[in-house]
PDBML (XML) file of the C-alpha atoms, coordinates in Angstrom:
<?xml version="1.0" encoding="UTF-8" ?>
<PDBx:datablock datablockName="MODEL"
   xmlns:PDBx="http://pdbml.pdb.org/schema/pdbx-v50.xsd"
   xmlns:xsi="http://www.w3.org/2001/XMLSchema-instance"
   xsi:schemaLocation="http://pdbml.pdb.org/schema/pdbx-v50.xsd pdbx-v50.xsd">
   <PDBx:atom_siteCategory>
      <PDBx:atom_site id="1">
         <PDBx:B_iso_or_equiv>0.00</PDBx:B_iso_or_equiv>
         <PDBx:Cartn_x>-2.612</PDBx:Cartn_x>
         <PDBx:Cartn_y>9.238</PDBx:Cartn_y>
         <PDBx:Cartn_z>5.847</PDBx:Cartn_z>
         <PDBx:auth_asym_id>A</PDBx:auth_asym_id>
         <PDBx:auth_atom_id>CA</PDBx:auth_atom_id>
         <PDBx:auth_comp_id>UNK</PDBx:auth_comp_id>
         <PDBx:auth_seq_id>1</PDBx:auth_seq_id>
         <PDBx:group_PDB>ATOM</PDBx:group_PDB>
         <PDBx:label_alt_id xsi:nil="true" />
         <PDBx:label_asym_id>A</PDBx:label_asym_id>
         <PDBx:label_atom_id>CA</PDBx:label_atom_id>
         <PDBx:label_comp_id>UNK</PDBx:label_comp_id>
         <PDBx:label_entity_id>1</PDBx:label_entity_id>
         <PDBx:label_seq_id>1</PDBx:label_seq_id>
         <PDBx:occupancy>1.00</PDBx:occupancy>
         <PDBx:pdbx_PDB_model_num>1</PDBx:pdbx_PDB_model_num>
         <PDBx:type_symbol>C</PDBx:type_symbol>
      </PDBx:atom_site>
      <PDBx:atom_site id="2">
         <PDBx:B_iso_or_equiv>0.00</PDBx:B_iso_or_equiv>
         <PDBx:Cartn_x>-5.425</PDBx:Cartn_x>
         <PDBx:Cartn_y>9.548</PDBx:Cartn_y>
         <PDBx:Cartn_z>8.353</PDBx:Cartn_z>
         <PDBx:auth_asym_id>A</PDBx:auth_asym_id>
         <PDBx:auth_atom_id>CA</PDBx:auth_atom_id>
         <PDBx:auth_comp_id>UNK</PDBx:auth_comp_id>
         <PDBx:auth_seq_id>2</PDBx:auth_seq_id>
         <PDBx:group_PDB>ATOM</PDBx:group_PDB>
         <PDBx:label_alt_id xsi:nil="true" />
         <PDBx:label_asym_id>A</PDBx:label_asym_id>
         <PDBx:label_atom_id>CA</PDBx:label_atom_id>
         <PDBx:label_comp_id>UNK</PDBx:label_comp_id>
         <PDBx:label_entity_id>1</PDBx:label_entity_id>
         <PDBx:label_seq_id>2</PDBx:label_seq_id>
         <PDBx:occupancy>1.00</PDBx:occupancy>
         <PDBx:pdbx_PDB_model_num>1</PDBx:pdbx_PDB_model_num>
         <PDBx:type_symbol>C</PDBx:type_symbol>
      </PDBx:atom_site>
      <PDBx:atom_site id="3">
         <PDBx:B_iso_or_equiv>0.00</PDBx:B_iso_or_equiv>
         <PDBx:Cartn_x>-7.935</PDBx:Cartn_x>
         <PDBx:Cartn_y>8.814</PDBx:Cartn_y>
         <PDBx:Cartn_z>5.455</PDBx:Cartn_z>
         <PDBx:auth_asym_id>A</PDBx:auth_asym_id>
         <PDBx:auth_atom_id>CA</PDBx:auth_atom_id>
         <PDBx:auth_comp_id>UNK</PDBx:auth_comp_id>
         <PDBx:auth_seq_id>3</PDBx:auth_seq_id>
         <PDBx:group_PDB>ATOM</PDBx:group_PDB>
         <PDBx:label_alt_id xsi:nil="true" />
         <PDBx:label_asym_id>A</PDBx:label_asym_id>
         <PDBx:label_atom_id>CA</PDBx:label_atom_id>
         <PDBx:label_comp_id>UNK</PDBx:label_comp_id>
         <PDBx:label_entity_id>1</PDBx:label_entity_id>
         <PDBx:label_seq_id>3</PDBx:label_seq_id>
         <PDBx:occupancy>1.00</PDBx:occupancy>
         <PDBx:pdbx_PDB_model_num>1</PDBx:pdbx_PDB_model_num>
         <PDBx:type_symbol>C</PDBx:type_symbol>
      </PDBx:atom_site>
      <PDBx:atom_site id="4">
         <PDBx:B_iso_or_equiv>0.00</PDBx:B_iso_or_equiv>
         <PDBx:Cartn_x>-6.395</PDBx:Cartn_x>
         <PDBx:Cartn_y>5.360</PDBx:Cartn_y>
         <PDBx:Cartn_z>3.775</PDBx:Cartn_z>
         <PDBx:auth_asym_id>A</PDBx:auth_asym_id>
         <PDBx:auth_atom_id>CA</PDBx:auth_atom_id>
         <PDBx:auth_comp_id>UNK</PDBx:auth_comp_id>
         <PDBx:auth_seq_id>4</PDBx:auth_seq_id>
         <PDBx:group_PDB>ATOM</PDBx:group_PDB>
         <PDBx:label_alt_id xsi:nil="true" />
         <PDBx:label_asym_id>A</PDBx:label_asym_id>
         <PDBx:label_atom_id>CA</PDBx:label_atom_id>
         <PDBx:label_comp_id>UNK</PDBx:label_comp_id>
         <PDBx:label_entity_id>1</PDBx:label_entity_id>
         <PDBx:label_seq_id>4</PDBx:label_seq_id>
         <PDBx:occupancy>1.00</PDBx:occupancy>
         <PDBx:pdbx_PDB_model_num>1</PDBx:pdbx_PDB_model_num>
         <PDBx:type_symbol>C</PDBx:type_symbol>
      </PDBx:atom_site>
      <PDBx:atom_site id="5">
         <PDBx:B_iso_or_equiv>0.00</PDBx:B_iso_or_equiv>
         <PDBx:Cartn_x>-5.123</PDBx:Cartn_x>
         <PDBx:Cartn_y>4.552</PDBx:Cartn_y>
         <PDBx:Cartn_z>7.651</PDBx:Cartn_z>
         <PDBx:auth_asym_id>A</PDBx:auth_asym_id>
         <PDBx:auth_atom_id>CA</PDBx:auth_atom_id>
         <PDBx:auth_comp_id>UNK</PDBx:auth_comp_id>
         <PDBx:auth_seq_id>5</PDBx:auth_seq_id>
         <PDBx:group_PDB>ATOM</PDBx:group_PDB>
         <PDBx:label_alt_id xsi:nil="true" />
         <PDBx:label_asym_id>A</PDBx:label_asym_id>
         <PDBx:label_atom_id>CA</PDBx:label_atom_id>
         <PDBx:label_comp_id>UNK</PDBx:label_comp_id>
         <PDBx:label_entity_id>1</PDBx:label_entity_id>
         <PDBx:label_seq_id>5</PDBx:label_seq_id>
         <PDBx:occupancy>1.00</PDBx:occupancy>
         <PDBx:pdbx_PDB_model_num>1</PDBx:pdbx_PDB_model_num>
         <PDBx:type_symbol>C</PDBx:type_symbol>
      </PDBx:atom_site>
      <PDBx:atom_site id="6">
         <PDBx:B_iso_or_equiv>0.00</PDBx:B_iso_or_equiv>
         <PDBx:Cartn_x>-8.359</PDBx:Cartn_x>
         <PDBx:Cartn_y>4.063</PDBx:Cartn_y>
         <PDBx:Cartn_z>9.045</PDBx:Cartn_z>
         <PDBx:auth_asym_id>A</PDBx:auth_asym_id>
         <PDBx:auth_atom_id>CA</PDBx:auth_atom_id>
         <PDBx:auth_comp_id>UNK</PDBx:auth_comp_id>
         <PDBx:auth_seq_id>6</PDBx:auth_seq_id>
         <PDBx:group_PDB>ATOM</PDBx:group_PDB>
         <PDBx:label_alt_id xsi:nil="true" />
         <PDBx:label_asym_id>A</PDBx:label_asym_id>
         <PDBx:label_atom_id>CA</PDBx:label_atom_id>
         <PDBx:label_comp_id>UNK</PDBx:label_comp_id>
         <PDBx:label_entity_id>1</PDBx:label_entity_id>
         <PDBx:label_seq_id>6</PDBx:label_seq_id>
         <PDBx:occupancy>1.00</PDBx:occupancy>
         <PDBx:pdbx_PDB_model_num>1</PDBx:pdbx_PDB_model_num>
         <PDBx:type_symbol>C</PDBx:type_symbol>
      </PDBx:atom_site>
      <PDBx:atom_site id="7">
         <PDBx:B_iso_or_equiv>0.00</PDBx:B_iso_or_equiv>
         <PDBx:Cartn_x>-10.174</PDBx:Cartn_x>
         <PDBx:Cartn_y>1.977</PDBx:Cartn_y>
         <PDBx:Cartn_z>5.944</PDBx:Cartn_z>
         <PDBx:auth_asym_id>A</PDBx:auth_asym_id>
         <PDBx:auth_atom_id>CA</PDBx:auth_atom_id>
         <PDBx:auth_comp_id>UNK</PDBx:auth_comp_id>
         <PDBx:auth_seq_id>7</PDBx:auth_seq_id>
         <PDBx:group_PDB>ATOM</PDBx:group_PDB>
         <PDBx:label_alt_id xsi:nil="true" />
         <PDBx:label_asym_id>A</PDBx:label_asym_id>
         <PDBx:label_atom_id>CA</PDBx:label_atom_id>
         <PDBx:label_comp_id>UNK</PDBx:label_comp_id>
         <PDBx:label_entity_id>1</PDBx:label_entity_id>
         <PDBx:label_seq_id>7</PDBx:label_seq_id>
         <PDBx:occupancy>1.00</PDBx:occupancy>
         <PDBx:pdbx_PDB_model_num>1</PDBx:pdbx_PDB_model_num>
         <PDBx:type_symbol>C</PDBx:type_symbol>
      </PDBx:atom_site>
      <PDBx:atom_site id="8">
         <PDBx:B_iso_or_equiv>0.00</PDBx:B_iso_or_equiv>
         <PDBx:Cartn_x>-9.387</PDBx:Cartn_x>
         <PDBx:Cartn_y>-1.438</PDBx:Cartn_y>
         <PDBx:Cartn_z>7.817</PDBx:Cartn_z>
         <PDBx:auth_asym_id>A</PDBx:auth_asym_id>
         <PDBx:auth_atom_id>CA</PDBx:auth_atom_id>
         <PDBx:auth_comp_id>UNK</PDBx:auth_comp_id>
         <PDBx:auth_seq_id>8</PDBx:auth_seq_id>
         <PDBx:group_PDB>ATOM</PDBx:group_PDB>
         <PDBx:label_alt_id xsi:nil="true" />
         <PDBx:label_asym_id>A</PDBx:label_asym_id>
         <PDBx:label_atom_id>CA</PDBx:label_atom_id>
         <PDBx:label_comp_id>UNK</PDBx:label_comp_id>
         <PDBx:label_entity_id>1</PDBx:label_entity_id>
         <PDBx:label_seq_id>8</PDBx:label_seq_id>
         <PDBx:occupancy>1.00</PDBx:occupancy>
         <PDBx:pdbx_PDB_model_num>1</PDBx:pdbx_PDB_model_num>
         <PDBx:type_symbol>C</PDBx:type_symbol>
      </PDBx:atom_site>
      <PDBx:atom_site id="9">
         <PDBx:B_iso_or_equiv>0.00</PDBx:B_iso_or_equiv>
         <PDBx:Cartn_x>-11.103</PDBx:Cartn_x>
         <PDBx:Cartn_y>0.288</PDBx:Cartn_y>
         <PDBx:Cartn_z>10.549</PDBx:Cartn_z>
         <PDBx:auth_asym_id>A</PDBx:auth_asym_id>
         <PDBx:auth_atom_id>CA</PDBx:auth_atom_id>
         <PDBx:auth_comp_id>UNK</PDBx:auth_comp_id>
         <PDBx:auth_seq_id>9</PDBx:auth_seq_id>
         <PDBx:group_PDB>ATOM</PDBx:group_PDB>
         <PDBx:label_alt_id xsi:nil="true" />
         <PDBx:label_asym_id>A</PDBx:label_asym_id>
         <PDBx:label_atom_id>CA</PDBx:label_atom_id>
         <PDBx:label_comp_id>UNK</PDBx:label_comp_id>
         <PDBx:label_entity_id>1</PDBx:label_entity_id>
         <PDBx:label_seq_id>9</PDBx:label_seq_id>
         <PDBx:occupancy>1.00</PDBx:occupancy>
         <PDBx:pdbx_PDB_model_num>1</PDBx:pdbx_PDB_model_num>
         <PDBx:type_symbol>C</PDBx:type_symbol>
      </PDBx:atom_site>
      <PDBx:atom_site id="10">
         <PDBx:B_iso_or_equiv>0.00</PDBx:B_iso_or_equiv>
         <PDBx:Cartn_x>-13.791</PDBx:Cartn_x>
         <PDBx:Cartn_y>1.217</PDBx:Cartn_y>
         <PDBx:Cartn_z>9.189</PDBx:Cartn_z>
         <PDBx:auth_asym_id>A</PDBx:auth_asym_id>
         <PDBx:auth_atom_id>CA</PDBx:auth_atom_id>
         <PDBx:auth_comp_id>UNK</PDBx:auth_comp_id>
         <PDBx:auth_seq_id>10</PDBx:auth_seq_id>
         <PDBx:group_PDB>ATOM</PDBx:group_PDB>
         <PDBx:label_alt_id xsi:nil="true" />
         <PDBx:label_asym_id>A</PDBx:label_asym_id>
         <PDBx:label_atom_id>CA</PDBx:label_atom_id>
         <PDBx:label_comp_id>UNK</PDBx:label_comp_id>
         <PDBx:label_entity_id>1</PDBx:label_entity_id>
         <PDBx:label_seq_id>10</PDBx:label_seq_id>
         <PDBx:occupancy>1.00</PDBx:occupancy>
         <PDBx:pdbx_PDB_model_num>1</PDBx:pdbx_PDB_model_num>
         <PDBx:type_symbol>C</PDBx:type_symbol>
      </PDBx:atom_site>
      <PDBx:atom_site id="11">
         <PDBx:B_iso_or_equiv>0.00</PDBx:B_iso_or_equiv>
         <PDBx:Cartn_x>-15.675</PDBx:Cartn_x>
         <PDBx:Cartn_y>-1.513</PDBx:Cartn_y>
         <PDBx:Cartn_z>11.038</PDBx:Cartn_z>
         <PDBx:auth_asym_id>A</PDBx:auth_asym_id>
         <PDBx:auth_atom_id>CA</PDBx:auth_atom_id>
         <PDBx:auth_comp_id>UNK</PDBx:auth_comp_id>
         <PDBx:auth_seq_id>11</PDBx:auth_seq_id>
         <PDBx:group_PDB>ATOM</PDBx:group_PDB>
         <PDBx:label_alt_id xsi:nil="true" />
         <PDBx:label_asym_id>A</PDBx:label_asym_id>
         <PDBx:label_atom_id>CA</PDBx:label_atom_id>
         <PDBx:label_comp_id>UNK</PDBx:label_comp_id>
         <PDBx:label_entity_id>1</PDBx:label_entity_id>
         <PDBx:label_seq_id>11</PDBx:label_seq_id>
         <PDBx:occupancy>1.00</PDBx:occupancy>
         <PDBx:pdbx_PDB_model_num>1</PDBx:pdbx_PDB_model_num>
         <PDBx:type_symbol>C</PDBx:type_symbol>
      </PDBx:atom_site>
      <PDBx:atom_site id="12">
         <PDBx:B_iso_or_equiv>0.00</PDBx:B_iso_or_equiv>
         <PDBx:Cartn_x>-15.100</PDBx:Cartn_x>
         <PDBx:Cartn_y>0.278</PDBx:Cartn_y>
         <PDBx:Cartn_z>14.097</PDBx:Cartn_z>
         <PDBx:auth_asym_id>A</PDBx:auth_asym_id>
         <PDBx:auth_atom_id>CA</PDBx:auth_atom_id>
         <PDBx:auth_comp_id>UNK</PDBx:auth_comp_id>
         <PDBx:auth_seq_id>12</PDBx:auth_seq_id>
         <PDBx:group_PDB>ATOM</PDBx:group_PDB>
         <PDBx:label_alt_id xsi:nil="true" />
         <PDBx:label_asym_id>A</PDBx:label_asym_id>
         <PDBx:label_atom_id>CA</PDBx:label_atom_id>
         <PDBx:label_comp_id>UNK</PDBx:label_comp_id>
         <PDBx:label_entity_id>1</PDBx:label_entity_id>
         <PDBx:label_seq_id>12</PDBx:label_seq_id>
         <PDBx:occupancy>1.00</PDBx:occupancy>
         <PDBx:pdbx_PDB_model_num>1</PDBx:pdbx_PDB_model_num>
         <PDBx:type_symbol>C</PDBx:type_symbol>
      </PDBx:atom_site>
      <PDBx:atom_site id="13">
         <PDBx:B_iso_or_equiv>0.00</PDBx:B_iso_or_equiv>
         <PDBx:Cartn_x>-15.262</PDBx:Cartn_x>
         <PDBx:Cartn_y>4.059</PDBx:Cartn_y>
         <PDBx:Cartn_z>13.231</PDBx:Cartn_z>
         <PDBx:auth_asym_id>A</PDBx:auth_asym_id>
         <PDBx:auth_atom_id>CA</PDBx:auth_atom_id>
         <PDBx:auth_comp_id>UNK</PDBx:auth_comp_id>
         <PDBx:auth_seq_id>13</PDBx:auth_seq_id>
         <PDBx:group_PDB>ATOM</PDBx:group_PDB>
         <PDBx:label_alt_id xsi:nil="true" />
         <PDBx:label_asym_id>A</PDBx:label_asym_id>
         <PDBx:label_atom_id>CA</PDBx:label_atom_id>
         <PDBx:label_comp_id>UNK</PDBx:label_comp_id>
         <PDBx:label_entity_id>1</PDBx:label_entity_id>
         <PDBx:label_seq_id>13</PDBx:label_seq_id>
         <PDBx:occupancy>1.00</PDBx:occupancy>
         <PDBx:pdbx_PDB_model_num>1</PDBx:pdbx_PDB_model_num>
         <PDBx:type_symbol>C</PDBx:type_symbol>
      </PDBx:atom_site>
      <PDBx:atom_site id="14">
         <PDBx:B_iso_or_equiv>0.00</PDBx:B_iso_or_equiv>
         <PDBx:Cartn_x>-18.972</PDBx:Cartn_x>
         <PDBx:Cartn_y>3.407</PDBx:Cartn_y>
         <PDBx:Cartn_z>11.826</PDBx:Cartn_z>
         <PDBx:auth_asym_id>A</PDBx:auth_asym_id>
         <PDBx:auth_atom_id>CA</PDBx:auth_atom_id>
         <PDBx:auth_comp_id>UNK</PDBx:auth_comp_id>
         <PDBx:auth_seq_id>14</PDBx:auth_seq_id>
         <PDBx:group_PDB>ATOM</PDBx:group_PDB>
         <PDBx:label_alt_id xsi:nil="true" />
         <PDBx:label_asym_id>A</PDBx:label_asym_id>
         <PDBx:label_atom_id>CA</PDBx:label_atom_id>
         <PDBx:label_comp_id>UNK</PDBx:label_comp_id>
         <PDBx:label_entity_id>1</PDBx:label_entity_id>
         <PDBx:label_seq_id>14</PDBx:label_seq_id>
         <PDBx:occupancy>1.00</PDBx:occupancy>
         <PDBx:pdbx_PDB_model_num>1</PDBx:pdbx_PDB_model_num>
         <PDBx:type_symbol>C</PDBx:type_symbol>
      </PDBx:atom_site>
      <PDBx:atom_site id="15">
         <PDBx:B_iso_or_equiv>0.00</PDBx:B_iso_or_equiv>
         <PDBx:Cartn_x>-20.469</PDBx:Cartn_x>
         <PDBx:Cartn_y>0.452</PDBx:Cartn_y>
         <PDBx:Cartn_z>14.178</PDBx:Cartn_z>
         <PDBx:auth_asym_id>A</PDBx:auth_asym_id>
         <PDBx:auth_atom_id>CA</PDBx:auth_atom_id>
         <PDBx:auth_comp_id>UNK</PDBx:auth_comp_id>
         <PDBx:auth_seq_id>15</PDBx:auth_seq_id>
         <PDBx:group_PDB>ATOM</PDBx:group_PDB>
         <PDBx:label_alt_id xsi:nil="true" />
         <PDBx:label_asym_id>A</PDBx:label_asym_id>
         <PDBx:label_atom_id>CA</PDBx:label_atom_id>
         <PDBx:label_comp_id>UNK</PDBx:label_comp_id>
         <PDBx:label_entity_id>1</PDBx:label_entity_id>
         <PDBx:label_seq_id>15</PDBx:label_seq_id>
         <PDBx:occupancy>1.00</PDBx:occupancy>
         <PDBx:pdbx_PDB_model_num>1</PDBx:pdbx_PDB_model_num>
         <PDBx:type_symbol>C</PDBx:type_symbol>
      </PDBx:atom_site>
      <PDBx:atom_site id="16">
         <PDBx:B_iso_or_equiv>0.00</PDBx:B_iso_or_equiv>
         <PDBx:Cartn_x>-24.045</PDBx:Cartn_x>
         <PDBx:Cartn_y>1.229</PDBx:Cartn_y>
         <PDBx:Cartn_z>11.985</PDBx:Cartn_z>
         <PDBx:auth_asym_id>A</PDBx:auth_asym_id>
         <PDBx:auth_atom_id>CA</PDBx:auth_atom_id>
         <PDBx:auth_comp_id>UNK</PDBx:auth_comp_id>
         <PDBx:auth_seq_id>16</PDBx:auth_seq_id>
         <PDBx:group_PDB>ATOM</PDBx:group_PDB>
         <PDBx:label_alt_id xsi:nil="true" />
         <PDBx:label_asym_id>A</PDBx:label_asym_id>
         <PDBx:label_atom_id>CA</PDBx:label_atom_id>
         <PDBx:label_comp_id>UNK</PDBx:label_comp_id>
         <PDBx:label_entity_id>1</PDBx:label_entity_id>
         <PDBx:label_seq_id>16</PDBx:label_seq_id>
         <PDBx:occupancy>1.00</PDBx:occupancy>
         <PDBx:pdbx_PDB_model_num>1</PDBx:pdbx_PDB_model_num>
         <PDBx:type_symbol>C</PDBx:type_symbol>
      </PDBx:atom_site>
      <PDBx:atom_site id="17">
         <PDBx:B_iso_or_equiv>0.00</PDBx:B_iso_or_equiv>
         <PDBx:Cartn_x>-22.078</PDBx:Cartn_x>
         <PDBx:Cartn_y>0.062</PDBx:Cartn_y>
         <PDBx:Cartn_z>8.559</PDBx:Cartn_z>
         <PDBx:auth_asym_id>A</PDBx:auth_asym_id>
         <PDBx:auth_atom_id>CA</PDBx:auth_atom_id>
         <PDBx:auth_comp_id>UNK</PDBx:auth_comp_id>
         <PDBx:auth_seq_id>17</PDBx:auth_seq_id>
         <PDBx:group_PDB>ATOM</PDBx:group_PDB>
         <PDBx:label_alt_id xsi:nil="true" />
         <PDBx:label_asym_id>A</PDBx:label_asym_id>
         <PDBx:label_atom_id>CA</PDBx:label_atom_id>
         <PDBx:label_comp_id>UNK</PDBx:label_comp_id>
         <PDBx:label_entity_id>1</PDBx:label_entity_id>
         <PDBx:label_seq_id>17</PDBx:label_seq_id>
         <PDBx:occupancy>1.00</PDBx:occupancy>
         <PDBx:pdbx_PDB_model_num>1</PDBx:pdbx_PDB_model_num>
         <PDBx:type_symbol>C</PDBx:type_symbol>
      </PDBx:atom_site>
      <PDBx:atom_site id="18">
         <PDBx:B_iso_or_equiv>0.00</PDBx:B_iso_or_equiv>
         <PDBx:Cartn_x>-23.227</PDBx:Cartn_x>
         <PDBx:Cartn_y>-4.025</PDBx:Cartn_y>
         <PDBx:Cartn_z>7.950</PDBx:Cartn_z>
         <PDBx:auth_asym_id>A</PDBx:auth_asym_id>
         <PDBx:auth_atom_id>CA</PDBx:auth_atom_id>
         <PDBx:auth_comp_id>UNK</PDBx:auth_comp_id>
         <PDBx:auth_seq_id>18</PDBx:auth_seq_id>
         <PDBx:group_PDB>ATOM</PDBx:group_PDB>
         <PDBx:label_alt_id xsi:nil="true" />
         <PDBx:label_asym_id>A</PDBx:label_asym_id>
         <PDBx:label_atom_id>CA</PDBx:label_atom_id>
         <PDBx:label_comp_id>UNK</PDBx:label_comp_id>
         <PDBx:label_entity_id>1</PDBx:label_entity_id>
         <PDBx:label_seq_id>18</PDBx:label_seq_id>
         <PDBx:occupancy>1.00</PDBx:occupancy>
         <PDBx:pdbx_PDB_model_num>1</PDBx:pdbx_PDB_model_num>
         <PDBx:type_symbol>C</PDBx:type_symbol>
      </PDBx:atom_site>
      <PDBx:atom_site id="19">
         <PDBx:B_iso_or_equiv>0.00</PDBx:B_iso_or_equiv>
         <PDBx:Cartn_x>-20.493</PDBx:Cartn_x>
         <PDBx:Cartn_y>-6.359</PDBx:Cartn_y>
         <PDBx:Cartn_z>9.259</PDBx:Cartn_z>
         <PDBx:auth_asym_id>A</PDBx:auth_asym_id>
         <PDBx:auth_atom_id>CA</PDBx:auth_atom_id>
         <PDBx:auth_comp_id>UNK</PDBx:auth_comp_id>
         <PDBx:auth_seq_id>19</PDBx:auth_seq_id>
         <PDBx:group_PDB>ATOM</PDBx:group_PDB>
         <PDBx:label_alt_id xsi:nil="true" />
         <PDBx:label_asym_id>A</PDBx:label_asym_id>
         <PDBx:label_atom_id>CA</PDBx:label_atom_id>
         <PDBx:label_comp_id>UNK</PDBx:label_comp_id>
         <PDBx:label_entity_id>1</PDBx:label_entity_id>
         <PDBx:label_seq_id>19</PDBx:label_seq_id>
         <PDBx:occupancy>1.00</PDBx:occupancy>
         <PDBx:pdbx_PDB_model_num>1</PDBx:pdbx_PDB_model_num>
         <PDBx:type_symbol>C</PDBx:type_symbol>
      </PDBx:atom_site>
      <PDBx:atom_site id="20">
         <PDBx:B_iso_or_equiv>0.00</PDBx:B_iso_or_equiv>
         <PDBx:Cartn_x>-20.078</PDBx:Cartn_x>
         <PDBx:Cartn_y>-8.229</PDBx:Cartn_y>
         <PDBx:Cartn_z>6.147</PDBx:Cartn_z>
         <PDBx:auth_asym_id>A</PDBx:auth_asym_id>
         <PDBx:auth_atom_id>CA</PDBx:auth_atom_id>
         <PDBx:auth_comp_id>UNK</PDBx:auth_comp_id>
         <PDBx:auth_seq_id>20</PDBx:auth_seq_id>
         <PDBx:group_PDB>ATOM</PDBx:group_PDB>
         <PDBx:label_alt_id xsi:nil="true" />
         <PDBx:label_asym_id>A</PDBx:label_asym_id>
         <PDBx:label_atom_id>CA</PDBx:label_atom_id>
         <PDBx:label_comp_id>UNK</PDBx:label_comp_id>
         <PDBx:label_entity_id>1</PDBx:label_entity_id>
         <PDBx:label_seq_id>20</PDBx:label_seq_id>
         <PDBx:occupancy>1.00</PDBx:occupancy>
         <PDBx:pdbx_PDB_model_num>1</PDBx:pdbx_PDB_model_num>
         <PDBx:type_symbol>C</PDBx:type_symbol>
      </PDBx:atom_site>
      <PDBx:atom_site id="21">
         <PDBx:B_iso_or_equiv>0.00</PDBx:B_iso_or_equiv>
         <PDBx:Cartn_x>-19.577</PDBx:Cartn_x>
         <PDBx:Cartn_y>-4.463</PDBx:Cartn_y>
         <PDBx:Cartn_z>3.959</PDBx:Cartn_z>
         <PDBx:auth_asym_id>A</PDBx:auth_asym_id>
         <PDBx:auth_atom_id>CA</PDBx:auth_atom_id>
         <PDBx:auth_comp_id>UNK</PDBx:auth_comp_id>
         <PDBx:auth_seq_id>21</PDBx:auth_seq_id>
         <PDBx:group_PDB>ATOM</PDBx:group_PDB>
         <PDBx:label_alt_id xsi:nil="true" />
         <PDBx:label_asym_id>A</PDBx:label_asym_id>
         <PDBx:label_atom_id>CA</PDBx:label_atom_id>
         <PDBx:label_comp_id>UNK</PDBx:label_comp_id>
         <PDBx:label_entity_id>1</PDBx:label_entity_id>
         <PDBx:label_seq_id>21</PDBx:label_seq_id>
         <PDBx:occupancy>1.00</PDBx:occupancy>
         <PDBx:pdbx_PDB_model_num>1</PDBx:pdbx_PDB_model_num>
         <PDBx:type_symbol>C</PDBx:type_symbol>
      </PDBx:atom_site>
      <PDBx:atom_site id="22">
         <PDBx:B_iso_or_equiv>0.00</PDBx:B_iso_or_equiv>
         <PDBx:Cartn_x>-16.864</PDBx:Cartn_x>
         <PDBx:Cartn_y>-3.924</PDBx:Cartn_y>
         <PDBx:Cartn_z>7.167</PDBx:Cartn_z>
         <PDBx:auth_asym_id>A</PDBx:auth_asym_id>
         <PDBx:auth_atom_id>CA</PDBx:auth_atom_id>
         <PDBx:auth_comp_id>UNK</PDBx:auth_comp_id>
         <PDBx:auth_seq_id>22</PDBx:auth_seq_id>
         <PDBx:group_PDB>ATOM</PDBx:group_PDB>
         <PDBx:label_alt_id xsi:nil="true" />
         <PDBx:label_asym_id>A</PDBx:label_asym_id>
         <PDBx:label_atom_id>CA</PDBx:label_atom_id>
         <PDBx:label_comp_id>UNK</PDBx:label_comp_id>
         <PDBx:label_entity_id>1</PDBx:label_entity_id>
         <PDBx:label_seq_id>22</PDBx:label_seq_id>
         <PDBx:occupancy>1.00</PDBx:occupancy>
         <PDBx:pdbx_PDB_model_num>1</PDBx:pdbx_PDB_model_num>
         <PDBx:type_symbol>C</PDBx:type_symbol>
      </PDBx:atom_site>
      <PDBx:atom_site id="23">
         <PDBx:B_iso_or_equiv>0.00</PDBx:B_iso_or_equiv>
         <PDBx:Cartn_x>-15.315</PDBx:Cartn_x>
         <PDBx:Cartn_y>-6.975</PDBx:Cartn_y>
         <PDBx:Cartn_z>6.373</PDBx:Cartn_z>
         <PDBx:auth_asym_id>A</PDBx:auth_asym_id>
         <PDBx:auth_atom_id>CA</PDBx:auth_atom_id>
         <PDBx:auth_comp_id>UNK</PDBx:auth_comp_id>
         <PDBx:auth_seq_id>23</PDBx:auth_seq_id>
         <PDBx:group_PDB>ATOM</PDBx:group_PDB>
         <PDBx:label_alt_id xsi:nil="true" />
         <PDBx:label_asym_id>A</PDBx:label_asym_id>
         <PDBx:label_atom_id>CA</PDBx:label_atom_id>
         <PDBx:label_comp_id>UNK</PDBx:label_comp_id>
         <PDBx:label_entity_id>1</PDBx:label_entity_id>
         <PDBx:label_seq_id>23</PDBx:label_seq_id>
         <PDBx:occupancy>1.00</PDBx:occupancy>
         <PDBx:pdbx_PDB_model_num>1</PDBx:pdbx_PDB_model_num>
         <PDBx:type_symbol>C</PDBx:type_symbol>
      </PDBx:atom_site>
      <PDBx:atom_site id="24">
         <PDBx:B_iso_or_equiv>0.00</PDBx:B_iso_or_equiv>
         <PDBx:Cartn_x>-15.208</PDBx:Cartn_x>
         <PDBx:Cartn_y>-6.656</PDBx:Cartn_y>
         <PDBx:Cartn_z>2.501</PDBx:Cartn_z>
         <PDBx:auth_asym_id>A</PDBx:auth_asym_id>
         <PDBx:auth_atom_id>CA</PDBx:auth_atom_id>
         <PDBx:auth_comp_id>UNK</PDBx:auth_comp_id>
         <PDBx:auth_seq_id>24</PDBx:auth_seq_id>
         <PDBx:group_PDB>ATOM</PDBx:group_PDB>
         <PDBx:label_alt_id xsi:nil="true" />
         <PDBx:label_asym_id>A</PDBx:label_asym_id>
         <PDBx:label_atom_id>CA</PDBx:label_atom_id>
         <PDBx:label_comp_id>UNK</PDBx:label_comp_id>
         <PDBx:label_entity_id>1</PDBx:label_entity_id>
         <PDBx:label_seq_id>24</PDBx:label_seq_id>
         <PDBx:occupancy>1.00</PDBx:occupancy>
         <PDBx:pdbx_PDB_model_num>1</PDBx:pdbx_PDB_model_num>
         <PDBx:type_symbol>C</PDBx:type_symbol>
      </PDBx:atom_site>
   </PDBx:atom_siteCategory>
</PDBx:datablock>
């Protein structure tokens, strides 16, 4: 739950990831 919760997240939880790979 915490795990497949936070993928739309993901964004947010790693600021260093690429913006468009976030928004994928």
């Amino acid at each position: 739950t915490v795990l497949l919760t936070l993928v739309p997240y993901v964004g947010a939880i790693a600021p260093g990831l690429p913006k468009e790979v976030a928004s994928t």
